[in-house]
N, C-alpha and C. Protein backbone atom coordinates (compact mmCIF):
# COMPACT_ATOMS: atom_id res chain seq x y z
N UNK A 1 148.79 103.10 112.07
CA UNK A 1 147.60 102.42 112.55
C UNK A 1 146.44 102.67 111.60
N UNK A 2 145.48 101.51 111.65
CA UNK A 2 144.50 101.82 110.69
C UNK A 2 142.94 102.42 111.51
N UNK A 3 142.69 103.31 110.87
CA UNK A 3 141.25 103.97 111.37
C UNK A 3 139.97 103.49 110.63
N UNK A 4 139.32 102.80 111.34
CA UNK A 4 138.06 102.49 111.04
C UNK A 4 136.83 103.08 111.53
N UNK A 5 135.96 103.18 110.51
CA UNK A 5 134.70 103.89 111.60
C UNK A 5 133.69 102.43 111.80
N UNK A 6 133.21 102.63 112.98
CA UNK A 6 131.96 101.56 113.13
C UNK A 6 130.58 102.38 113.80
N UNK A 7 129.96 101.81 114.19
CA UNK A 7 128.25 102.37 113.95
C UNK A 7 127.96 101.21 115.22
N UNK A 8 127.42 102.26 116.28
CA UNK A 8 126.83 101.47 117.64
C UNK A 8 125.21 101.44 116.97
N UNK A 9 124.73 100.50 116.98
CA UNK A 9 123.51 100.03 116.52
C UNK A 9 122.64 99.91 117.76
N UNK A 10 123.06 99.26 119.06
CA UNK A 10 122.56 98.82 119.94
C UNK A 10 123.23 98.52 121.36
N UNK A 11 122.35 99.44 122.24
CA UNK A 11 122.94 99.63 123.42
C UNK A 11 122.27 98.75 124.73
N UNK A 12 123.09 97.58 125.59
CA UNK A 12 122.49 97.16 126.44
C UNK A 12 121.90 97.52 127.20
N UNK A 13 120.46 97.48 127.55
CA UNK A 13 120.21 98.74 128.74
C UNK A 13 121.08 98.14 130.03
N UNK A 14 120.89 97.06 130.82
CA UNK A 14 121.43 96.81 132.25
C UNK A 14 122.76 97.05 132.08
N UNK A 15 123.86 97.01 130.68
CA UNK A 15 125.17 97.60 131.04
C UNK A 15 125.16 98.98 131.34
N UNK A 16 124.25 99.87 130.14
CA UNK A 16 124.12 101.05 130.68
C UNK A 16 124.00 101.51 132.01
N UNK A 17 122.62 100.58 132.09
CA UNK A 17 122.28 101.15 133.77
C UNK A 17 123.21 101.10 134.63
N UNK A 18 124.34 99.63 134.87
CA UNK A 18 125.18 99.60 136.16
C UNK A 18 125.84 100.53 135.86
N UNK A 19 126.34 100.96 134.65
CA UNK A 19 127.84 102.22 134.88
C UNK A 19 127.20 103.65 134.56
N UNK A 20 125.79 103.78 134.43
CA UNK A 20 125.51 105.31 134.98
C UNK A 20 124.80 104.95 136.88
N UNK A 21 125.16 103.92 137.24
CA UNK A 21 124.24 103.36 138.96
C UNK A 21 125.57 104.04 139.17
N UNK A 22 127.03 103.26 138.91
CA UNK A 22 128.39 104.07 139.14
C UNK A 22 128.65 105.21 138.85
N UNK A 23 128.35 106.15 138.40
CA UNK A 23 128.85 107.15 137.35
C UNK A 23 128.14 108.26 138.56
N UNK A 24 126.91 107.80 138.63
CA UNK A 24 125.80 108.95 139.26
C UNK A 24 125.97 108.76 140.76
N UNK A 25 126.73 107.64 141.48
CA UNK A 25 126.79 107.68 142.70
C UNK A 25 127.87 108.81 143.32
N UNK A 26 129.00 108.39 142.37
CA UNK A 26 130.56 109.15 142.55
C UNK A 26 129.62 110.78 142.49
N UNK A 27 129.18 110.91 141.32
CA UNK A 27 128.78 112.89 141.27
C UNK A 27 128.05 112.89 142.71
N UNK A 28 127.36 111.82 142.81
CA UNK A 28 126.58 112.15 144.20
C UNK A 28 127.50 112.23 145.51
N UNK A 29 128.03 111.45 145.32
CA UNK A 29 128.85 111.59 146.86
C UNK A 29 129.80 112.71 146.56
N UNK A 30 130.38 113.18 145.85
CA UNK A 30 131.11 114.31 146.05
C UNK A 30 130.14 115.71 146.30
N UNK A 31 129.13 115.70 145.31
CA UNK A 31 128.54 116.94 145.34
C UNK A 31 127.22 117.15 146.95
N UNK A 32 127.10 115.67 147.25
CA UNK A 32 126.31 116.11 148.28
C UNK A 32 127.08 115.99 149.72
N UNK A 33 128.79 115.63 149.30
CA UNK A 33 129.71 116.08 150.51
C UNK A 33 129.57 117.47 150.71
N UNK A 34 129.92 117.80 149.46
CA UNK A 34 130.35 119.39 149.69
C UNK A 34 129.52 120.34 149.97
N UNK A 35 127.79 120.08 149.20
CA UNK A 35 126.91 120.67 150.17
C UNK A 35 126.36 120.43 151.39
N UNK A 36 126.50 119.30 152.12
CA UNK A 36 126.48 118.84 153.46
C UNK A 36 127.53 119.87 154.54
N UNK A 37 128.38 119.45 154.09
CA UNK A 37 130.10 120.39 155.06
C UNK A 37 129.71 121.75 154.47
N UNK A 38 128.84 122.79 153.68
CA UNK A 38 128.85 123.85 153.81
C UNK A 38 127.50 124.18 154.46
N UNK A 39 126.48 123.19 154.66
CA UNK A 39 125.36 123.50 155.43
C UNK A 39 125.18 123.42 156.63
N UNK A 40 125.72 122.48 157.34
CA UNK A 40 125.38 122.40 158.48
C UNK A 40 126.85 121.85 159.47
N UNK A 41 126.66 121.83 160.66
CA UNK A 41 127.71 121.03 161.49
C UNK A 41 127.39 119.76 162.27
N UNK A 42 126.12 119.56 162.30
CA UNK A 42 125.87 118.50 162.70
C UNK A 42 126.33 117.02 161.99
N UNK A 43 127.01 116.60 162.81
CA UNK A 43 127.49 114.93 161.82
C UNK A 43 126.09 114.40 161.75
N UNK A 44 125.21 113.78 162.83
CA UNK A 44 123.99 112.92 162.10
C UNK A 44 123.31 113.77 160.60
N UNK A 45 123.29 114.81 160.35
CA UNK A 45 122.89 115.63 159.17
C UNK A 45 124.06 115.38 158.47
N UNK A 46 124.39 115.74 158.31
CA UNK A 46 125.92 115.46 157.42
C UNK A 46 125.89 113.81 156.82
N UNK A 47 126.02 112.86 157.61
CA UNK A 47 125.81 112.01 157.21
C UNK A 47 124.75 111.32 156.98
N UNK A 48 123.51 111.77 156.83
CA UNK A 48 122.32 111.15 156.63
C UNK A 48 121.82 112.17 155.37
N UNK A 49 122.55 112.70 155.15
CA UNK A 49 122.25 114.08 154.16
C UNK A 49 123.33 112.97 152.95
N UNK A 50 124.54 112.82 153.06
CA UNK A 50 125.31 111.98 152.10
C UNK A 50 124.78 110.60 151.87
N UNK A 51 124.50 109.92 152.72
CA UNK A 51 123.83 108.94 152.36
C UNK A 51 122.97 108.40 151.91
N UNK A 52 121.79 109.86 151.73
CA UNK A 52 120.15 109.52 150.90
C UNK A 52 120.47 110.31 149.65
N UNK A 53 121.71 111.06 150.00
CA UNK A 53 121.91 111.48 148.43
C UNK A 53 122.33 110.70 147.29
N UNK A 54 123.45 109.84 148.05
CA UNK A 54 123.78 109.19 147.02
C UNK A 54 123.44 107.71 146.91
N UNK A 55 122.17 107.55 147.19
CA UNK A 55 121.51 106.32 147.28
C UNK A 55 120.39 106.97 146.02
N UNK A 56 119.69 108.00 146.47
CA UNK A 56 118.98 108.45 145.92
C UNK A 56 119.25 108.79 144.27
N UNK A 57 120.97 109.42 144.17
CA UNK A 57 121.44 109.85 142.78
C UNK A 57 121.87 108.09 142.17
N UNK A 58 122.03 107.28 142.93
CA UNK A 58 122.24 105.74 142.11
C UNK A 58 121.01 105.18 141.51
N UNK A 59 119.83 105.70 142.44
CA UNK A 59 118.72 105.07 141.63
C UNK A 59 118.49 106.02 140.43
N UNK A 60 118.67 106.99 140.75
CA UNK A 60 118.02 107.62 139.26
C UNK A 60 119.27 107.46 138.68
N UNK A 61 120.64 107.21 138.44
CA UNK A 61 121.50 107.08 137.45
C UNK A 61 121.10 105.94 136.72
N UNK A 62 120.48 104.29 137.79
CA UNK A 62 120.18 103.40 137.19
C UNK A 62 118.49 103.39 136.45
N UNK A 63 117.59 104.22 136.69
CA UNK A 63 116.90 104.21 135.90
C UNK A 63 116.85 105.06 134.64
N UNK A 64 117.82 106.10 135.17
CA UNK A 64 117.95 107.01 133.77
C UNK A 64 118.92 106.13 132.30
N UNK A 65 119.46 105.63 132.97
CA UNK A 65 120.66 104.70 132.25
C UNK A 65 119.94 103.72 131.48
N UNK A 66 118.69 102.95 132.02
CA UNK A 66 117.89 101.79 131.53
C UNK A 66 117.12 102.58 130.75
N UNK A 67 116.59 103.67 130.68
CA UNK A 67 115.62 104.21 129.99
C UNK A 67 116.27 104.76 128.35
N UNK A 68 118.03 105.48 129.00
CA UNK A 68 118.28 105.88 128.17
C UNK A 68 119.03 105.24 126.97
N UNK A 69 119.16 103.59 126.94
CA UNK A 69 119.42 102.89 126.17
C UNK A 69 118.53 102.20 125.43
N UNK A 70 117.39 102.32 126.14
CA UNK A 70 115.82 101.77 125.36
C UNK A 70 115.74 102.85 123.91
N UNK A 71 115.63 104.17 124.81
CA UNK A 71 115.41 105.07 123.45
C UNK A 71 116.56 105.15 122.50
N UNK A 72 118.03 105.25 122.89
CA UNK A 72 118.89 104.91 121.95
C UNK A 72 118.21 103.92 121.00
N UNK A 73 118.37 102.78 121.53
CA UNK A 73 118.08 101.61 120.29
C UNK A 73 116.57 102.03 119.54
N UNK A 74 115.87 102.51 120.55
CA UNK A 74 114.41 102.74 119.21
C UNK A 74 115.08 103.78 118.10
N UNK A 75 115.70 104.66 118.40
CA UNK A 75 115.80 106.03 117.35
C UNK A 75 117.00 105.54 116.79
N UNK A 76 118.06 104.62 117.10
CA UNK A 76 119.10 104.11 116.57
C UNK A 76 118.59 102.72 115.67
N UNK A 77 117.62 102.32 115.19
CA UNK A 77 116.66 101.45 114.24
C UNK A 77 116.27 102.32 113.26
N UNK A 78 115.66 104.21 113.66
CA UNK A 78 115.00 104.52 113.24
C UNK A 78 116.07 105.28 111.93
N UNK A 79 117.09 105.92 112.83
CA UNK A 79 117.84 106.59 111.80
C UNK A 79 119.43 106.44 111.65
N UNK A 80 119.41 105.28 112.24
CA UNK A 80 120.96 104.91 111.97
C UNK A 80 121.90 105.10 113.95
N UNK A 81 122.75 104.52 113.89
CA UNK A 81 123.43 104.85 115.01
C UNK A 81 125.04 105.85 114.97
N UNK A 82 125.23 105.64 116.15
CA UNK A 82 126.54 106.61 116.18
C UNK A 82 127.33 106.22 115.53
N UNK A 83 128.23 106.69 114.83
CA UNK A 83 129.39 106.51 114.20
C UNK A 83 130.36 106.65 115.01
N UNK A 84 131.63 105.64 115.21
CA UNK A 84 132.78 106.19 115.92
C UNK A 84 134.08 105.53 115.31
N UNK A 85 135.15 106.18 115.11
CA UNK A 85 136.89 105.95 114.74
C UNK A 85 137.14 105.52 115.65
N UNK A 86 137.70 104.35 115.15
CA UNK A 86 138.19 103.12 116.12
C UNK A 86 139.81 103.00 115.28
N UNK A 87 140.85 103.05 116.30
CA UNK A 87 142.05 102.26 115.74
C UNK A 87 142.53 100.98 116.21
C-alpha cells in the first residue's frame, strides 16, 4: 500500500460541532449515570440529575466544537496544518 501524507488546512466548524454535540453527550450520560446511582436513591434526582447533565455536556460539546474549529483554521493559515499518513 502506498503512504501518503496530507495536511488538514481547514476544519468545518458545524461538522465539528455535531460530532463533539455526540461525542460530549455519550461522556455525559455515562459519567453523570454513575455519579447520579452513587449519590442519591431518589429516581426523580437520578433522573433529572442525567438529564440536565447531558443536555447541558451537548451544549458545551457543541459550542466547544464550533469554537474549536474557528481557531484551528485561524492558526492553521497561520502556521501550516496537521499533517497526517493516509493509505
Amino acid at each position: 500500500m502506498k503512504t501518503t501524507t496530507r495536511t488538514i488546512t481547514s476544519i468545518n466548524p458545524k461538522s465539528l460541532a455535531l460530532v463533539s454535540l455526540v461525542t460530549y453527550a455519550v461522556f455525559g450520560l455515562v459519567g453523570f449515570s454513575l455519579m447520579a446511582l452513587a449519590g442519591s436513591s431518589n429516581i426523580g434526582y437520578i433522573v433529572g440529575y442525567i438529564v440536565g447533565g447531558v443536555v447541558l455536556y451537548s451544549i458545551l460539546g457543541l459550542i466547544i466544537g464550533w469554537i474549536g474549529a474557528i481557531i484551528y483554521n485561524f492558526a492553521a493559515k497561520k502556521v501550516g496544518g496537521i499533517q497526517v499518513e493516509v493509505e
